[in-house]
N, C-alpha and C. Protein backbone atom coordinates (compact mmCIF):
# COMPACT_ATOMS: atom_id res chain seq x y z
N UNK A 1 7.40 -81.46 -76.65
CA UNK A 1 7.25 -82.27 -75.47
C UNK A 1 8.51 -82.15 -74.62
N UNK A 2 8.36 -81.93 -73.62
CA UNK A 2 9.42 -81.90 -72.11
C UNK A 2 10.65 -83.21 -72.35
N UNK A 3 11.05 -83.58 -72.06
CA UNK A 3 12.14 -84.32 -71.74
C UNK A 3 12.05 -84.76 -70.92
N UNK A 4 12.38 -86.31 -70.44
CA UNK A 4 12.06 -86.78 -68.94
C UNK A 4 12.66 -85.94 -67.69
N UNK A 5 13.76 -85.63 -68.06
CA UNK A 5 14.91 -85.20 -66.93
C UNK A 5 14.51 -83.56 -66.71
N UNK A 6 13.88 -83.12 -67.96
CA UNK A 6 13.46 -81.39 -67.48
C UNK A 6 12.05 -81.81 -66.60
N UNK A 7 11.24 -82.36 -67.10
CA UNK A 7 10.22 -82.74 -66.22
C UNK A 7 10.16 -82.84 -64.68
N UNK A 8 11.07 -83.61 -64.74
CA UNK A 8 11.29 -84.41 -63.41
C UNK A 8 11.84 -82.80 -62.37
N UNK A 9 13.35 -82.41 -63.46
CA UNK A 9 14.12 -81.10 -62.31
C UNK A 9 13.31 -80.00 -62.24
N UNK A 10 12.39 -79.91 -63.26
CA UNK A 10 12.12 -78.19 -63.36
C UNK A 10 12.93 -77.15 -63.91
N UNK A 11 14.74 -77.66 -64.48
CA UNK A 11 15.38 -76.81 -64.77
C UNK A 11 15.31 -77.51 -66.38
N UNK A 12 15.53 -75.85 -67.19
CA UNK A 12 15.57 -76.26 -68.44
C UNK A 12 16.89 -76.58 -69.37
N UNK A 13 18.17 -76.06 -68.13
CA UNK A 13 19.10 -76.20 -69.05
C UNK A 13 19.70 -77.36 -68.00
N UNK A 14 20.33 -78.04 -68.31
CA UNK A 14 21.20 -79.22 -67.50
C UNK A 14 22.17 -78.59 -66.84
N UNK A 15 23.14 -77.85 -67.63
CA UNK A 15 24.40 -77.31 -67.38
C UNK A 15 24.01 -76.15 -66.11
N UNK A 16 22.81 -75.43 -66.43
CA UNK A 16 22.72 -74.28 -65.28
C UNK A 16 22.31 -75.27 -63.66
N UNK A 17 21.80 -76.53 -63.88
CA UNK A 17 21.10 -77.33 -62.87
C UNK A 17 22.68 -77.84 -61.99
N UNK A 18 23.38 -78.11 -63.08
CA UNK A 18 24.95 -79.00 -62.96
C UNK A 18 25.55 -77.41 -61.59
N UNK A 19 25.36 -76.76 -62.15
CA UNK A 19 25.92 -74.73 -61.60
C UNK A 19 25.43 -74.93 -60.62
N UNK A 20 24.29 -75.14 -60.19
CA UNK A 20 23.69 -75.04 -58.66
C UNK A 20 23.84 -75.95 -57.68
N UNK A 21 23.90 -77.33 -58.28
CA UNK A 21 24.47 -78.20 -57.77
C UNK A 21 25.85 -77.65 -56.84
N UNK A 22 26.93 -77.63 -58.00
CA UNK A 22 28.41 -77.28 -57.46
C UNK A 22 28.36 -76.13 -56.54
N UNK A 23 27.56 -75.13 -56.69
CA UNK A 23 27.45 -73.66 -55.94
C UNK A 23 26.76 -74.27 -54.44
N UNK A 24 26.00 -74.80 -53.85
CA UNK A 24 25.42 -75.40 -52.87
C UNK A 24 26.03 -75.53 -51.31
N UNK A 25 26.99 -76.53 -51.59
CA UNK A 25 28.12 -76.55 -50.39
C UNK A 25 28.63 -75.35 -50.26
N UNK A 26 29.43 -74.54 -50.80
CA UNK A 26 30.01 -73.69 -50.40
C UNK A 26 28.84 -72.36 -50.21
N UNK A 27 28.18 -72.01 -50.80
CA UNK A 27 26.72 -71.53 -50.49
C UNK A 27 26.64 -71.80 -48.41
N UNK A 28 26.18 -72.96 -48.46
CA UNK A 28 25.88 -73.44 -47.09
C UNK A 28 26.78 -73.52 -45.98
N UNK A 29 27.63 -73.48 -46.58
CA UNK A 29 29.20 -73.76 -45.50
C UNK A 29 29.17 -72.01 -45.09
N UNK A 30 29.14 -71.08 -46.13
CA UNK A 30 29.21 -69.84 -46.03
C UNK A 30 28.37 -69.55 -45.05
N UNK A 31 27.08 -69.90 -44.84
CA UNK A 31 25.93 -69.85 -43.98
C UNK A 31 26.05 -69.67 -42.70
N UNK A 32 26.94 -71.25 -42.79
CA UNK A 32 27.26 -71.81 -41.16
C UNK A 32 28.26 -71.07 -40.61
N UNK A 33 29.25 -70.66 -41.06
CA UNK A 33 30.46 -69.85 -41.04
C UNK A 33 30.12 -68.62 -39.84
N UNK A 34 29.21 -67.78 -40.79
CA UNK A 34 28.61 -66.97 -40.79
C UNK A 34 27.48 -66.73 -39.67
N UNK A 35 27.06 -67.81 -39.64
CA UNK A 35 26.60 -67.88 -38.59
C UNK A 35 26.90 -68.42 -37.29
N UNK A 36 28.18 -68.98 -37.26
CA UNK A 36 28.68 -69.20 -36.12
C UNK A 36 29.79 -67.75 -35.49
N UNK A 37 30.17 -66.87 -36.34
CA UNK A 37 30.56 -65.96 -36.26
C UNK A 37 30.08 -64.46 -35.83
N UNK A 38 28.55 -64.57 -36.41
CA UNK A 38 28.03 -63.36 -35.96
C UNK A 38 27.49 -63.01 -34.73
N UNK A 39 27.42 -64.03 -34.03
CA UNK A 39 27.43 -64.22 -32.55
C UNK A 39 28.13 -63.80 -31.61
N UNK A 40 29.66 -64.03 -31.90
CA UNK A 40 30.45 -63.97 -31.26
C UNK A 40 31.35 -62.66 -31.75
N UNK A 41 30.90 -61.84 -32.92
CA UNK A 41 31.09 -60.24 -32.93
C UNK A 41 30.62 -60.08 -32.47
N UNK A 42 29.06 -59.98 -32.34
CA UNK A 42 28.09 -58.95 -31.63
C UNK A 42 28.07 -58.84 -29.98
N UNK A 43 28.59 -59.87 -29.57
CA UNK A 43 28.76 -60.11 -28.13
C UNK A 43 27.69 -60.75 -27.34
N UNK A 44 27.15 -61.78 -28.46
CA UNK A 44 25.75 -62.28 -27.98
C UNK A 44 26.72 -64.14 -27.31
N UNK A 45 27.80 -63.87 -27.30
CA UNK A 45 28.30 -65.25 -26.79
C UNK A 45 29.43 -65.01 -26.03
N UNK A 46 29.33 -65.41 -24.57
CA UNK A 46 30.44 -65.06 -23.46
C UNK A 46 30.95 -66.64 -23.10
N UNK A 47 32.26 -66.07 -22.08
CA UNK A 47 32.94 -67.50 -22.20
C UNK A 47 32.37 -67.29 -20.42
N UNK A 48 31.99 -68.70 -20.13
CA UNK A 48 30.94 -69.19 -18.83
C UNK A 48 32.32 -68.62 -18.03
N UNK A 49 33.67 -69.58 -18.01
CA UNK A 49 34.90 -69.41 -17.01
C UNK A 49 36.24 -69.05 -17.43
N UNK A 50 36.69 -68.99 -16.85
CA UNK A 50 38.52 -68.68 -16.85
C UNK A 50 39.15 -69.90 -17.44
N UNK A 51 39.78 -70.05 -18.30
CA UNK A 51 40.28 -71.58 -18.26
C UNK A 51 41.92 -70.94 -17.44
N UNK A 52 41.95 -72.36 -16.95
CA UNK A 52 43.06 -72.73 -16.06
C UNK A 52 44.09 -72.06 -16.27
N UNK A 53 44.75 -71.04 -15.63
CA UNK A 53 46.04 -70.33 -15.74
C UNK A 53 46.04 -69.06 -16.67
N UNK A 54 45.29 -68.76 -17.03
CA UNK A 54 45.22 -67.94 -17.98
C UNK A 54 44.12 -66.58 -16.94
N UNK A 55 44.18 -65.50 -17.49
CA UNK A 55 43.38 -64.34 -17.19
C UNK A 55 42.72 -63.67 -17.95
N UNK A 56 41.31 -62.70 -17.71
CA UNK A 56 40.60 -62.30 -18.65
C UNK A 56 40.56 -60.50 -18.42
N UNK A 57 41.05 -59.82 -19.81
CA UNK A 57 41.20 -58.74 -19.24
C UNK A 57 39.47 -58.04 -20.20
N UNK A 58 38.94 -57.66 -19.12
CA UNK A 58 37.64 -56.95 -19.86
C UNK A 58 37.54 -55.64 -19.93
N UNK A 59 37.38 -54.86 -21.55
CA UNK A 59 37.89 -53.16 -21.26
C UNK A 59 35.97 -53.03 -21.60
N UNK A 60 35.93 -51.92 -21.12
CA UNK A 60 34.46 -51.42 -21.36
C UNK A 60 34.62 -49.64 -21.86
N UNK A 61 33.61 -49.16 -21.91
CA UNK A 61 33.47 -47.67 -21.98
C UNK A 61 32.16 -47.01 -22.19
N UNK A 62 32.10 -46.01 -20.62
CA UNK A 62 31.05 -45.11 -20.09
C UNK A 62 31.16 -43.74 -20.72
N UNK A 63 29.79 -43.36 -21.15
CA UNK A 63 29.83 -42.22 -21.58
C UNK A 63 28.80 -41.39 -20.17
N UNK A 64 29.39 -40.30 -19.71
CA UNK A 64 28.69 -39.62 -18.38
C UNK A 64 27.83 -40.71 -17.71
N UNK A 65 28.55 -41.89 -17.12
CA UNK A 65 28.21 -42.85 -16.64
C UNK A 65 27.80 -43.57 -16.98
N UNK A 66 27.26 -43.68 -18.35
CA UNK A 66 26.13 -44.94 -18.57
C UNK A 66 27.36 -45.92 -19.63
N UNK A 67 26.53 -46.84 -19.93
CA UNK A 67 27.24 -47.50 -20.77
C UNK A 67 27.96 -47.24 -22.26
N UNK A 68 28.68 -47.40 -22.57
CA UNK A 68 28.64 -47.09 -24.12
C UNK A 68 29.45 -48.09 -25.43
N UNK A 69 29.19 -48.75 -25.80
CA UNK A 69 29.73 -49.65 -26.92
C UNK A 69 29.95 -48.87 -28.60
N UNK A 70 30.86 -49.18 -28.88
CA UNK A 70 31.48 -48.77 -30.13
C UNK A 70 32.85 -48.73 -30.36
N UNK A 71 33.44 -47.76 -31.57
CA UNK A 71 34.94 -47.91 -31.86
C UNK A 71 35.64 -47.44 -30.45
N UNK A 72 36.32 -47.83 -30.26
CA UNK A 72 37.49 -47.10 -29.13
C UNK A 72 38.73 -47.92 -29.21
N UNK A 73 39.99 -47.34 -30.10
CA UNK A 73 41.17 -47.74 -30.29
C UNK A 73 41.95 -47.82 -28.93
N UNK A 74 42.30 -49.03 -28.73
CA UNK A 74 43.30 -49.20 -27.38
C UNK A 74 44.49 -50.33 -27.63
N UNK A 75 45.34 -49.54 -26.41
CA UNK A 75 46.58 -50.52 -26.45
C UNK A 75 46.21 -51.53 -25.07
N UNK A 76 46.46 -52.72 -24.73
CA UNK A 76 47.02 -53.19 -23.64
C UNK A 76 48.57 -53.43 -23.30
N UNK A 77 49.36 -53.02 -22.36
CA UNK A 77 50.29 -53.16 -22.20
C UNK A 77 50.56 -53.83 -21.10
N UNK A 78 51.49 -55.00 -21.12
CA UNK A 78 51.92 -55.64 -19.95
C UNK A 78 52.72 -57.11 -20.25
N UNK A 79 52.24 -58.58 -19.56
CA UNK A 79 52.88 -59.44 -20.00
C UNK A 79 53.09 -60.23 -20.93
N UNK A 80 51.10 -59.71 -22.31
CA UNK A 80 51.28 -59.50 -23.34
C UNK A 80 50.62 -58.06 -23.44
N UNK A 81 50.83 -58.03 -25.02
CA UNK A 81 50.68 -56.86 -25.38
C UNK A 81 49.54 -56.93 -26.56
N UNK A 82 48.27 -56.11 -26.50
CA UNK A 82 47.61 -56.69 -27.23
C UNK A 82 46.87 -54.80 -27.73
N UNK A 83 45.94 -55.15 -28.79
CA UNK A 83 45.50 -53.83 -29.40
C UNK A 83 43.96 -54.00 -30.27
N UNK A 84 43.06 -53.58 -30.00
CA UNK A 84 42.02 -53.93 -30.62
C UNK A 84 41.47 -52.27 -30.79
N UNK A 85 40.11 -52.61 -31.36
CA UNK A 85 39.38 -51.11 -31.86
C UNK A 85 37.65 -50.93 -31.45
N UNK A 86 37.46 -52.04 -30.65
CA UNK A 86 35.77 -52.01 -30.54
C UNK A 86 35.64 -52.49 -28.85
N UNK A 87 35.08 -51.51 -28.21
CA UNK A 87 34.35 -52.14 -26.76
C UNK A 87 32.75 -52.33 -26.62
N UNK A 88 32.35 -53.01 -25.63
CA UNK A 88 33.24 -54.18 -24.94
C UNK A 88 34.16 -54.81 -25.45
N UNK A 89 34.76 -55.50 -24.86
CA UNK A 89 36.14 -56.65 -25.07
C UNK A 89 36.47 -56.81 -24.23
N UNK A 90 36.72 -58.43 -24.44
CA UNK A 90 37.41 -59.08 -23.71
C UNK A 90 38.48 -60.37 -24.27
N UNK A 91 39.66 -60.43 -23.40
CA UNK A 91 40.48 -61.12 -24.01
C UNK A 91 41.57 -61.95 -23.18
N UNK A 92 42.28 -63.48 -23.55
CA UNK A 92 42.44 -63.87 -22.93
C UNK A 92 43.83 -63.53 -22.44
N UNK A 93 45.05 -63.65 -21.40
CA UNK A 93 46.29 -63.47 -21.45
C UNK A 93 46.87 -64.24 -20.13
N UNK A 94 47.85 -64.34 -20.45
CA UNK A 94 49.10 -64.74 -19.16
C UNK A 94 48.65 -63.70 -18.07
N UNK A 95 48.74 -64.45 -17.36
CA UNK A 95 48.75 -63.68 -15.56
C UNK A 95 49.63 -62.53 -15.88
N UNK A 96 49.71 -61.65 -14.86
CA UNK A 96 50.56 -60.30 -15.16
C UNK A 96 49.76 -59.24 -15.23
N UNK A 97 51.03 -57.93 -14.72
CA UNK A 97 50.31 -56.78 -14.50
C UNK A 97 49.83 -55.82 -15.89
N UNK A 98 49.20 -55.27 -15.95
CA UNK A 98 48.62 -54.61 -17.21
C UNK A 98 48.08 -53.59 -17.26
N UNK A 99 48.24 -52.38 -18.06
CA UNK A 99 47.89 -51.15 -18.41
C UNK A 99 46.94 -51.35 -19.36
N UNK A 100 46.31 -49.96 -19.59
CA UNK A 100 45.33 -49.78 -20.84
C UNK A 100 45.58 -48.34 -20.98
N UNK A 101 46.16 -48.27 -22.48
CA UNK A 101 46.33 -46.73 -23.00
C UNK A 101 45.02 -46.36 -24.02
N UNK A 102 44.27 -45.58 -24.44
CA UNK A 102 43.30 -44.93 -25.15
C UNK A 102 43.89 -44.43 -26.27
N UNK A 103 44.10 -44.99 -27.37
CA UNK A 103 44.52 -44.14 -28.31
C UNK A 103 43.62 -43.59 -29.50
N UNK A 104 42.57 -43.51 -29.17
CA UNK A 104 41.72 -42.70 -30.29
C UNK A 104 40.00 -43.17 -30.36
N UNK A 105 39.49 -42.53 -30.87
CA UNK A 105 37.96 -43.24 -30.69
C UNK A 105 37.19 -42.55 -29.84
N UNK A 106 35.92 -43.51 -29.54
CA UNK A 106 35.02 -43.07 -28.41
C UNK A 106 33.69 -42.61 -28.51
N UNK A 107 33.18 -41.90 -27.89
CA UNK A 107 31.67 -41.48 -28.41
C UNK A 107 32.08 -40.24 -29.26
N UNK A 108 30.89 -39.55 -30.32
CA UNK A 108 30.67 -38.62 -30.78
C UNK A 108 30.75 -37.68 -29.94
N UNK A 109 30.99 -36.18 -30.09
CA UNK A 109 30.82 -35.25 -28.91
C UNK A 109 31.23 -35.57 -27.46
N UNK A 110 32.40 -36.20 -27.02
CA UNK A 110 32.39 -36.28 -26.06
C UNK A 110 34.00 -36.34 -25.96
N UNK A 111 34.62 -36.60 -24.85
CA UNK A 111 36.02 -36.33 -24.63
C UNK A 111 36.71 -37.22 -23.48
N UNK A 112 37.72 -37.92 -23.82
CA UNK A 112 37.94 -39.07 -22.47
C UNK A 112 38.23 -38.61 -21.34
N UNK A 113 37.96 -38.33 -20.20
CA UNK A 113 38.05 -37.87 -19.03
C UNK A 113 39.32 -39.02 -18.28
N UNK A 114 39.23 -40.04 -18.54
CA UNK A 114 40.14 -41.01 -17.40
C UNK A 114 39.92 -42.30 -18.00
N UNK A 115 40.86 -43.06 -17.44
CA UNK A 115 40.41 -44.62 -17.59
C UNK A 115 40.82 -45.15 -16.06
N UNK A 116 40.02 -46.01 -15.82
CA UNK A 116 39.80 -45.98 -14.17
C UNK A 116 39.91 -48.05 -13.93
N UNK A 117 41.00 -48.87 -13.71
CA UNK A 117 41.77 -47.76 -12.55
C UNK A 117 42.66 -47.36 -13.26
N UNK A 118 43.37 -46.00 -12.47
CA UNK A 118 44.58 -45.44 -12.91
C UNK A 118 45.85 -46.06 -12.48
N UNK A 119 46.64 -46.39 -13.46
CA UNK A 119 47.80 -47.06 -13.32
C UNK A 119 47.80 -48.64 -13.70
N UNK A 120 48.16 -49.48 -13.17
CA UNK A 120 48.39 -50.76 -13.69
C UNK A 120 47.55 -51.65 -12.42
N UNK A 121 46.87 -52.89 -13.42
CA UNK A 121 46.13 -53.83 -12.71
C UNK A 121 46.90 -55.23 -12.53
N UNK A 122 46.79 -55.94 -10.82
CA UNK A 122 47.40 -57.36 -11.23
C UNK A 122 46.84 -58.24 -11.77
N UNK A 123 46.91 -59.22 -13.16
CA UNK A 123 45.85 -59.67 -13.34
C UNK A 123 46.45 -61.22 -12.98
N UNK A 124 45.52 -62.26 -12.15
CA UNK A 124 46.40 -63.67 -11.21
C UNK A 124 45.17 -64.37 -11.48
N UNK A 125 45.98 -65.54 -12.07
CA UNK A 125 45.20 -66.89 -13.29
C UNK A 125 44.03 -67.08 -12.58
N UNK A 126 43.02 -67.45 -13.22
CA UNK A 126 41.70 -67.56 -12.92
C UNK A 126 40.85 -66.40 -12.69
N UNK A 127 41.48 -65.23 -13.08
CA UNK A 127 40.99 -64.04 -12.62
C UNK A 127 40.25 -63.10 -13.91
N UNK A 128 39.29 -62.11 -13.40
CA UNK A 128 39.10 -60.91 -14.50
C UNK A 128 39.27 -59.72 -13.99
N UNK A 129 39.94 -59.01 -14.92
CA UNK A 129 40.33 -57.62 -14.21
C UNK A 129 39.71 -56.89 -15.53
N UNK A 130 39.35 -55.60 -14.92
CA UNK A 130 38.46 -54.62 -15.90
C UNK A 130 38.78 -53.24 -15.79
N UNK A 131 39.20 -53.18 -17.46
CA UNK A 131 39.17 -51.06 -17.32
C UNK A 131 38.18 -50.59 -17.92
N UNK A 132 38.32 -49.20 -17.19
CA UNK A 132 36.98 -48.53 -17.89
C UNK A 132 37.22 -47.22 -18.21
N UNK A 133 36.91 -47.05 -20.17
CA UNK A 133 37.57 -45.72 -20.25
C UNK A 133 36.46 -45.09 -20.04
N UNK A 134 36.56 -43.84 -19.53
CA UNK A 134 35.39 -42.73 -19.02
C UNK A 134 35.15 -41.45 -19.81
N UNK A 135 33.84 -41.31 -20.46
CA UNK A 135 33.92 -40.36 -21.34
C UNK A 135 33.14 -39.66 -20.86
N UNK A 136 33.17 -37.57 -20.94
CA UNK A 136 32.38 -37.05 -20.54
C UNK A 136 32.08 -35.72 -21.81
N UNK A 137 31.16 -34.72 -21.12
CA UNK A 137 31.40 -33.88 -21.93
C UNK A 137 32.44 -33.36 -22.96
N UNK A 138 32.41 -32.40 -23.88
CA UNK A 138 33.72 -31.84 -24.61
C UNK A 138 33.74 -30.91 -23.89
């Protein structure tokens, strides 16, 4: 005959019931985590405005004009200095002028032609300024 308490849980051992219990929260927390995160890799969550004083520098990259998203290693250089590995991007910084160097990456079969504009952008609070590295044939 069953036991009141197996009856009732459905589990047969206590101790494995006690295991799932404790595993639960962090189980679920992982969830939420996780799901508040994968959003905002994939680029399915943009920021509406500028906050106050600050600037948004957005790098992109065209392959023979069209769009193209993936690895593309870059530097930003200017009043900060910043370095990431995946476009789109975007990121926040102090007002100030700013470069974008290409250091590796890009589409398969293809070869960076330019990053446009050439030379340095002003970027002035409340603002977005955008490079675009340009990829074409090899």
């Amino acid at each position: 005959m069953a036991k009141p308490e197996q009856a009732r849980s459905g589990w047969r051992d206590s101790g494995e019931l006690a295991k799932a219990k404790r595993g639960l929260p962090v189980f679920l927390t992982f969830c939420v985590v996780l799901g508040m995160v994968l959003p905002i890799f994939f680029g399915q969550v943009k920021r509406v405005m500028t906050p106050a004083g600050e600037t948004i520098v957005h790098i992109q990259a065209t392959r023979k004009g069209t769009a193209w998203s993936g690895r593309l290693a870059f530097r930003l250089n200017g009043a900060q200095q910043w370095t990431a590995s995946m476009v789109p991007y975007e990121v926040i910084v102090r007002p100030g002028v700013y470069t974008l160097t290409v250091t590796g990456g890009g589409p398969p079969d293809a070869r960076l032609v330019s990053v446009a504009p050439v030379g340095s952008q002003l970027g002035r609070a409340g603002e977005t300024i955008t490079f675009t590295a340009e990829f074409g044939a090899p």
